[in-house]
C-alpha atoms as a PDB file:
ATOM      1  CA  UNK A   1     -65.999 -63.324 -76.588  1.00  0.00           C
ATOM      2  CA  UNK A   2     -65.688 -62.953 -72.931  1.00  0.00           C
ATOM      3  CA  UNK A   3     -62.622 -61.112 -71.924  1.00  0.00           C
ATOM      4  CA  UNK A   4     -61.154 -61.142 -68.334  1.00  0.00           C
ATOM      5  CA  UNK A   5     -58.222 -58.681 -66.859  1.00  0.00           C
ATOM      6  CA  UNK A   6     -57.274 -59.211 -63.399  1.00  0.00           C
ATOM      7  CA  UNK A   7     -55.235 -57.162 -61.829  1.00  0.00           C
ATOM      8  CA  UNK A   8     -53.641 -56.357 -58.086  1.00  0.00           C
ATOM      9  CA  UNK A   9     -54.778 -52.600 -57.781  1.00  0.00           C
ATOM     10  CA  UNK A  10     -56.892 -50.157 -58.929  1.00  0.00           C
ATOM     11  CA  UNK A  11     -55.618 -48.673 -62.502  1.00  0.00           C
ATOM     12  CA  UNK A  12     -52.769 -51.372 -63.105  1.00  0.00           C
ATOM     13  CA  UNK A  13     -55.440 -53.121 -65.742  1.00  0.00           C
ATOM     14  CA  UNK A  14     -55.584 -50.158 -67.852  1.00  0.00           C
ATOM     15  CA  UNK A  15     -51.712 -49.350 -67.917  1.00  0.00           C
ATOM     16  CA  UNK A  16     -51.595 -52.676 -68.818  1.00  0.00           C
ATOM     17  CA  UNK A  17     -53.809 -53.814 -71.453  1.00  0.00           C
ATOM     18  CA  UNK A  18     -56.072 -50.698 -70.962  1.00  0.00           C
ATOM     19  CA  UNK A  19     -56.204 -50.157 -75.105  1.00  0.00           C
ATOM     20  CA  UNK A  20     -56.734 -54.051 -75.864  1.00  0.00           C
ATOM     21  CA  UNK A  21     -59.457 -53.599 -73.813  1.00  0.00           C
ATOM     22  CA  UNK A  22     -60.891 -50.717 -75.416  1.00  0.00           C
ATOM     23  CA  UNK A  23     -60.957 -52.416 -78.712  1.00  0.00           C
ATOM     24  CA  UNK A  24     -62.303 -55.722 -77.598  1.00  0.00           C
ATOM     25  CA  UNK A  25     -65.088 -53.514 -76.055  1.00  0.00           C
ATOM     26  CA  UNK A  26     -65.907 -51.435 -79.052  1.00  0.00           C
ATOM     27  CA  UNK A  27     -66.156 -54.156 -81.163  1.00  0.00           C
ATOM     28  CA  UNK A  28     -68.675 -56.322 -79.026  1.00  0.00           C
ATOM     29  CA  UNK A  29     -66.773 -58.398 -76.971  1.00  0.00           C
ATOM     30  CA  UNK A  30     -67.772 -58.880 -72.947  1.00  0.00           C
ATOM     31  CA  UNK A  31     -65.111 -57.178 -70.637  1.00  0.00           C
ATOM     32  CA  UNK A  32     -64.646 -58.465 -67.529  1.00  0.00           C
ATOM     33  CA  UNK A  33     -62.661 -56.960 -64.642  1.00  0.00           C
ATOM     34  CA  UNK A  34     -61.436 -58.156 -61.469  1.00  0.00           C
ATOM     35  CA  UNK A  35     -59.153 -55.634 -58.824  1.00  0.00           C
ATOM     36  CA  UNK A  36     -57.927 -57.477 -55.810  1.00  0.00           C
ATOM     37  CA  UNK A  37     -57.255 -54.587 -53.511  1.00  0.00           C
ATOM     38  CA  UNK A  38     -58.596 -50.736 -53.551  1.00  0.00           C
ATOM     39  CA  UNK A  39     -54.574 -49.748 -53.399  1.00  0.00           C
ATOM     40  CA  UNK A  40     -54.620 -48.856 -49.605  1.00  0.00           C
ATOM     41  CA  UNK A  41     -50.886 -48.153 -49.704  1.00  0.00           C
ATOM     42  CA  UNK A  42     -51.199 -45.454 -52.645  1.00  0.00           C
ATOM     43  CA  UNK A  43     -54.289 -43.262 -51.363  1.00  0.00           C
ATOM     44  CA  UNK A  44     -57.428 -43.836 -49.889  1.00  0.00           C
ATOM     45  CA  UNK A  45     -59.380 -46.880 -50.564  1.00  0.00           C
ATOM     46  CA  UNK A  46     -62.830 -45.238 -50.871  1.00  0.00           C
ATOM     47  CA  UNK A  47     -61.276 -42.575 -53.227  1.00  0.00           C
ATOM     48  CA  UNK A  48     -59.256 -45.897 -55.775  1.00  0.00           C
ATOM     49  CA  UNK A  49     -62.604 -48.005 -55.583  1.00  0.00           C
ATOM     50  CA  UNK A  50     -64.356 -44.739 -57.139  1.00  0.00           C
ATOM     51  CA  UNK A  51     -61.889 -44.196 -59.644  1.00  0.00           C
ATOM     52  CA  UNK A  52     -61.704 -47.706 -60.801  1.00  0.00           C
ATOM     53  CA  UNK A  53     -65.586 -47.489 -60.925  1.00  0.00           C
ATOM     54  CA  UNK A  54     -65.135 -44.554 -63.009  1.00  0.00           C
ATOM     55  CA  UNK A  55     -62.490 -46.638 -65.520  1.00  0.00           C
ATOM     56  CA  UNK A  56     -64.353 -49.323 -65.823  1.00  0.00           C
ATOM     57  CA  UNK A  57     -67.512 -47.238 -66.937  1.00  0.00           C
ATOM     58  CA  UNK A  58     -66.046 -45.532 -69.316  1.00  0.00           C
ATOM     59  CA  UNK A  59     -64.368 -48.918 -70.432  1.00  0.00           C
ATOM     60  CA  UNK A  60     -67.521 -50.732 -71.373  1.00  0.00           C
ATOM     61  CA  UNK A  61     -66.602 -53.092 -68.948  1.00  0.00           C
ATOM     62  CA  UNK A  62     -69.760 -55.233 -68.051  1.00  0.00           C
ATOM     63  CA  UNK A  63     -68.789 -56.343 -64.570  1.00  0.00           C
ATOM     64  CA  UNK A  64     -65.792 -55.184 -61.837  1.00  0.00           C
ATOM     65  CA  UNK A  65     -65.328 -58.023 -59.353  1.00  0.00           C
ATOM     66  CA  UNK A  66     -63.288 -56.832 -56.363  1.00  0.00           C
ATOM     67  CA  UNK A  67     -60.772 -59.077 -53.825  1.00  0.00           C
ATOM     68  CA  UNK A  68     -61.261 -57.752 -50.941  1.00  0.00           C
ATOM     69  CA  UNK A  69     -57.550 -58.035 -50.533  1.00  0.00           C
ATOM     70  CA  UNK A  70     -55.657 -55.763 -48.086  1.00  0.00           C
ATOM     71  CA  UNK A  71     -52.968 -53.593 -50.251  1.00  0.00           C
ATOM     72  CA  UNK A  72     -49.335 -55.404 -50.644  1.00  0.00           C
ATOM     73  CA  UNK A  73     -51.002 -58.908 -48.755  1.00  0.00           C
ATOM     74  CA  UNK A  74     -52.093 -60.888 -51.696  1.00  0.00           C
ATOM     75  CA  UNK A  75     -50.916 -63.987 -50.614  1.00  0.00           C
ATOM     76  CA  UNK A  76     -50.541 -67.122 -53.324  1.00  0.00           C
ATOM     77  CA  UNK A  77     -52.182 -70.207 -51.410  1.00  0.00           C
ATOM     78  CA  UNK A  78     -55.863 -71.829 -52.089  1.00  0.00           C
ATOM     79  CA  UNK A  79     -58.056 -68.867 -51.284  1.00  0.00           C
ATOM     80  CA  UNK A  80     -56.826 -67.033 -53.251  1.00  0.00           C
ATOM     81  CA  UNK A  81     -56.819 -69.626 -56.399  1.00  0.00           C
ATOM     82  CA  UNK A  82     -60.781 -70.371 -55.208  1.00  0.00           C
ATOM     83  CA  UNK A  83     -61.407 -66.727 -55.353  1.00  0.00           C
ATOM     84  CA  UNK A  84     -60.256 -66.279 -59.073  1.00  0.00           C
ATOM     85  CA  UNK A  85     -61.489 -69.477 -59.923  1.00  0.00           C
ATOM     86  CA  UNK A  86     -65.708 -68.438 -58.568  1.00  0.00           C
ATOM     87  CA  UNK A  87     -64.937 -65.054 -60.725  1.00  0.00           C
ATOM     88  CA  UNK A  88     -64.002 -67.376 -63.941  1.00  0.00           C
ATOM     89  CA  UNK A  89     -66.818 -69.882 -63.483  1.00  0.00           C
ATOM     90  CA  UNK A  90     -68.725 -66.693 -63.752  1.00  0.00           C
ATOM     91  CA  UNK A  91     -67.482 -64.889 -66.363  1.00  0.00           C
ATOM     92  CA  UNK A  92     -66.178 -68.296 -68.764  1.00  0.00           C
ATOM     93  CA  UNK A  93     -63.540 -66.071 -70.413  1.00  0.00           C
ATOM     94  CA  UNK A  94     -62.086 -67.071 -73.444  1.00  0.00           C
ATOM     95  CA  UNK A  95     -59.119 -64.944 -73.013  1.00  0.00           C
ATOM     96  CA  UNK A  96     -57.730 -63.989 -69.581  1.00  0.00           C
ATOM     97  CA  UNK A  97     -55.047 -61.195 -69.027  1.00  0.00           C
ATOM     98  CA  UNK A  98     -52.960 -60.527 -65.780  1.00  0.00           C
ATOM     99  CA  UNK A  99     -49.695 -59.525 -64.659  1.00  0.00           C
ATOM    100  CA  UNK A 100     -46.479 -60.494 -65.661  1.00  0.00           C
ATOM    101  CA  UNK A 101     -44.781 -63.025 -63.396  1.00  0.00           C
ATOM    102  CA  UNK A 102     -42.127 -61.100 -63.080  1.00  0.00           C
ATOM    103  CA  UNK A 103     -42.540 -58.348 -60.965  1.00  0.00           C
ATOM    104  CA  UNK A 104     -41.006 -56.265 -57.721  1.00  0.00           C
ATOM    105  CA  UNK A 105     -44.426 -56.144 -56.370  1.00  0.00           C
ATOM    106  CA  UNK A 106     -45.270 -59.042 -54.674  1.00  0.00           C
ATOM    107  CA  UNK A 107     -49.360 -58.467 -54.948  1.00  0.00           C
ATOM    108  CA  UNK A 108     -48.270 -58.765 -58.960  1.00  0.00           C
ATOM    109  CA  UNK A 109     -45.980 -61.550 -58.421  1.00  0.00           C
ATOM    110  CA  UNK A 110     -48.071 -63.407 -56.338  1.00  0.00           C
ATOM    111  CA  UNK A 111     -51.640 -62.410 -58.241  1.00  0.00           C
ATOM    112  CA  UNK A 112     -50.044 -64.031 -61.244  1.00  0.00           C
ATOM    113  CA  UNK A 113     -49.252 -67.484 -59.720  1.00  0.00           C
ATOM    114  CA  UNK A 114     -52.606 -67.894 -58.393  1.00  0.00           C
ATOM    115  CA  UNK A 115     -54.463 -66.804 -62.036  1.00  0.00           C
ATOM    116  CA  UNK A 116     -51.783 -69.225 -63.584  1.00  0.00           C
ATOM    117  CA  UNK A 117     -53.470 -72.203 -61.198  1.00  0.00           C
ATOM    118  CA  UNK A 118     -56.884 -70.694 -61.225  1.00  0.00           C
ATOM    119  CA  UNK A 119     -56.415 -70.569 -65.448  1.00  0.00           C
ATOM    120  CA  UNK A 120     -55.267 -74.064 -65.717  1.00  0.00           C
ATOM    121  CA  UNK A 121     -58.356 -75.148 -68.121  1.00  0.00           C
ATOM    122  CA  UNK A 122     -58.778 -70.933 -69.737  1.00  0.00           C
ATOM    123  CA  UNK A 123     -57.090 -71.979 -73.507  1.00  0.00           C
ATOM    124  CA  UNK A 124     -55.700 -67.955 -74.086  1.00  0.00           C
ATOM    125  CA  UNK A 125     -53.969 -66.330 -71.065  1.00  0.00           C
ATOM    126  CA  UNK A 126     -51.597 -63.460 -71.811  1.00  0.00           C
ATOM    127  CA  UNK A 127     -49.467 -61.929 -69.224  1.00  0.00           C
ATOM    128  CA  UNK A 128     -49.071 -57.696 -69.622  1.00  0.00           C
ATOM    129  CA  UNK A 129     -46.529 -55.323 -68.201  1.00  0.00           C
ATOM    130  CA  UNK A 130     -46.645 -52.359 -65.917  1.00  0.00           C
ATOM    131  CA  UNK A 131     -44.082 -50.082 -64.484  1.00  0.00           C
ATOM    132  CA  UNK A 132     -42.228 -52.508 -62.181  1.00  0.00           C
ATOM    133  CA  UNK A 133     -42.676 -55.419 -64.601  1.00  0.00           C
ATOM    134  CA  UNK A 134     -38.874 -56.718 -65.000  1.00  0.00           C
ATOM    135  CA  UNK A 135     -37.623 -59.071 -67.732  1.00  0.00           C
ATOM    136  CA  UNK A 136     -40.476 -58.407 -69.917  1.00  0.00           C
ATOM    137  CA  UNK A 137     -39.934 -59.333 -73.871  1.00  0.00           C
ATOM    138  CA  UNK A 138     -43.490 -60.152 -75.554  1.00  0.00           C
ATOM    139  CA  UNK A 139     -43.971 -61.669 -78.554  1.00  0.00           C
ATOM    140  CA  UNK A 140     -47.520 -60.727 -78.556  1.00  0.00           C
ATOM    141  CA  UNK A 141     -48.399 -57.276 -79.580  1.00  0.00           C
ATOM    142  CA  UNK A 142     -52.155 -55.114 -80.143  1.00  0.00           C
ATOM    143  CA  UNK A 143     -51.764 -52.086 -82.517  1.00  0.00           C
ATOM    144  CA  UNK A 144     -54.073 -49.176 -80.140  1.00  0.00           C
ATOM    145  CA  UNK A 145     -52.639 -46.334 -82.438  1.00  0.00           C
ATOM    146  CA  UNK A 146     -56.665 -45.849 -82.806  1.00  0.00           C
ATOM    147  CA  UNK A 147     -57.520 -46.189 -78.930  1.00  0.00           C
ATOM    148  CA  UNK A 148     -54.551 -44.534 -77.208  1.00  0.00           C
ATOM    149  CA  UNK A 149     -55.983 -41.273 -76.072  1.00  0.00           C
ATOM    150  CA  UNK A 150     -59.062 -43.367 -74.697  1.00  0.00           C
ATOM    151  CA  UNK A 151     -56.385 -45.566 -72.959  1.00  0.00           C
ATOM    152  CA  UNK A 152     -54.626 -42.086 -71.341  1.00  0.00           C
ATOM    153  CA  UNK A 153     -58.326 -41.062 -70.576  1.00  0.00           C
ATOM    154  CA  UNK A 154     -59.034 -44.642 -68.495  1.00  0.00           C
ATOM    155  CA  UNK A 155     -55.581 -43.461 -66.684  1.00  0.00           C
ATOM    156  CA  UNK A 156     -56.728 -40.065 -66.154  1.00  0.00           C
ATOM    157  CA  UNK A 157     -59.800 -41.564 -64.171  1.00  0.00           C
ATOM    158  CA  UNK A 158     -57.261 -42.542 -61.818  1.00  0.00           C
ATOM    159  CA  UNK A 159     -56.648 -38.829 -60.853  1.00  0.00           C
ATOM    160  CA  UNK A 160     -54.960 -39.522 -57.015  1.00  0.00           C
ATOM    161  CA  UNK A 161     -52.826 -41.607 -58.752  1.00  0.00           C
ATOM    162  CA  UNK A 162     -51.693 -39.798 -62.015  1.00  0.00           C
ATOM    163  CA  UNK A 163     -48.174 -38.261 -60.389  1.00  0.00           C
ATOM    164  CA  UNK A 164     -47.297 -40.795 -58.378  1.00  0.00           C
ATOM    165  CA  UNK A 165     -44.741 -42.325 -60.232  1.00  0.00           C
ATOM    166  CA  UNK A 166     -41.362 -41.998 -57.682  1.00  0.00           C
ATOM    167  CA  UNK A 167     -39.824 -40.580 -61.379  1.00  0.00           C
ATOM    168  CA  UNK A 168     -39.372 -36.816 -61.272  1.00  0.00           C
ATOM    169  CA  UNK A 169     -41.469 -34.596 -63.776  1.00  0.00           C
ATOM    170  CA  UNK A 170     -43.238 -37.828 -65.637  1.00  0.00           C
ATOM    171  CA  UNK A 171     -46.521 -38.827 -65.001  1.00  0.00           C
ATOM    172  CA  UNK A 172     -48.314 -42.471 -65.316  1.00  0.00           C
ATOM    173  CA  UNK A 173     -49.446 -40.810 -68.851  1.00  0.00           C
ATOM    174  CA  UNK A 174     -45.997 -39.765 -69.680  1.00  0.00           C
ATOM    175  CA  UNK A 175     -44.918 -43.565 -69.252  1.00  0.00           C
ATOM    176  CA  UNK A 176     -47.552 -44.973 -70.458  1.00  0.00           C
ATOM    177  CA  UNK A 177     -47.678 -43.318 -74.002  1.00  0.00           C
ATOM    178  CA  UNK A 178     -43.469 -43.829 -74.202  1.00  0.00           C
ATOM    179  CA  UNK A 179     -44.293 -47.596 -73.328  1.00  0.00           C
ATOM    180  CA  UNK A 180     -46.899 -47.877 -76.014  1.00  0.00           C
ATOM    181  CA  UNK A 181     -44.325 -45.993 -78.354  1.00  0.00           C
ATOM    182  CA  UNK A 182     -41.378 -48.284 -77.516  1.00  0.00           C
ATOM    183  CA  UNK A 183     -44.040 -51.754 -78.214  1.00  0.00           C
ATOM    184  CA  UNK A 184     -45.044 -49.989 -81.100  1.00  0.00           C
ATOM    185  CA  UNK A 185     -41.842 -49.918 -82.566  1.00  0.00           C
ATOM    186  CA  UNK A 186     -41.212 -53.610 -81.519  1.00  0.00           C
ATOM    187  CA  UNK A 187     -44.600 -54.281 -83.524  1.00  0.00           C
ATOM    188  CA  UNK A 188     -43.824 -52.597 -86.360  1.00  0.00           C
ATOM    189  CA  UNK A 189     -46.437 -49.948 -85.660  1.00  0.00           C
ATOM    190  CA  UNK A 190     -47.061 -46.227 -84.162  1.00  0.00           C
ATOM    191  CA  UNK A 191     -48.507 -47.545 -80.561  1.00  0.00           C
ATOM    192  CA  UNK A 192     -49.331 -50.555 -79.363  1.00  0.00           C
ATOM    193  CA  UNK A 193     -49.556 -53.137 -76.126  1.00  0.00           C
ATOM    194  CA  UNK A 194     -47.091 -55.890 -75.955  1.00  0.00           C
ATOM    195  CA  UNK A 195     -48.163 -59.348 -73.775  1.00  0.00           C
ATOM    196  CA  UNK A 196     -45.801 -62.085 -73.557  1.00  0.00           C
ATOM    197  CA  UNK A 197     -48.407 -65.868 -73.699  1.00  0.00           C
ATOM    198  CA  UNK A 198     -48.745 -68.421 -70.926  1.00  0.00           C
ATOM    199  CA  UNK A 199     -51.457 -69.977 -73.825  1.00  0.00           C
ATOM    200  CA  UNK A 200     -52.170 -68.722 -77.058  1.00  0.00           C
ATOM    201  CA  UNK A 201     -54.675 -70.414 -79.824  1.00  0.00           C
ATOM    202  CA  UNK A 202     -54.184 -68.882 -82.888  1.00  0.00           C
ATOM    203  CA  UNK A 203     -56.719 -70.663 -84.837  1.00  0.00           C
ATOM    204  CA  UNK A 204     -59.974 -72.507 -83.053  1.00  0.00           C
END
């Protein structure tokens, strides 16, 4: 399969659905990623676009398409629905993952409304949390017990952004492991990723 995560800034695809990833990597699958902005507002673009490069190597990932979008100015309108729609006539994924809609970011909030018009014909599009996701409940879930130190490694290749978190003493890999501990429980398992479906085949 061909697998495509889109996300607003560098690293927010691997806090996201960083292990799913992994494992849809390791056993064949084509991963696809596209990062609108280089995360101007968090640290030097130059620096993030490395980084990400860095991720997505160590990912597997067998493309990164990039926006070109100036930090926090993701606006939803045409262009930017035309712009995820060239990457998916590329890529023909048969599962797409992006943000939830529900967000206090408005890159994330608006990101999402323009993959849910650009995905209009994509049968499987899950939606995946990150820190300020809000009002979150999947019913979706991917046991990475197996993958989550190579998911905390893919966040560790983000190394300018690591401690910013605006939460005193915790990291982005102190969240992230609690996160994949608290959808782990929800899933009935040690760790795991939790999406909530726009689409979802079970059986083709």
């Amino acid at each position: 399969m061909n697998i495509l995560a889109i996300g607003a800034h560098p690293d927010d695809i691997e806090y996201g659905c960083g292990g799913t990833l992994l494992k849809h990597s390791m056993r064949g699958d084509s991963v696809y990623l596209m990062v609108m902005t280089e995360g101007t507002m968090g640290g030097q673009g130059h620096i993030r676009r490395r980084e990400q490069l860095a991720a997505a190597t160590m990912l597997g990932a067998k493309d990164l398409f990039w926006g070109e979008y100036e930090d926090t100015k993701i606006s939803f309108d045409r262009p930017l629905i035309r712009k995820i729609e060239d990457v998916i006539d590329t890529v023909k994924p048969a599962v797409t993952l992006v943000h939830a809609p529900s967000d206090t970011h408005q890159d994330h909030r608006n990101l999402t409304q323009g993959t849910i018009s650009a995905t209009r014909y994509i049968k499987n599009v899950l939606f995946y949390e990150g820190p300020t996701t809000q009002e979150f409940t999947p019913t979706v879930f991917v046991d990475i017990h197996d993958v989550l130190d190579k998911k905390l490694a893919l966040l560790e290749q983000h190394k300018s952004q690591v401690d910013k978190t605006n939460i005193e003493d915790l990291t982005i890999i102190d969240i992230s492991k609690s996160n994949a501990t608290f959808r782990g429980i929800q899933g009935r398992v040690k760790y795991a990723e939790g999406f909530q479906p726009l689409r979802l085949f079970i059986i083709e």
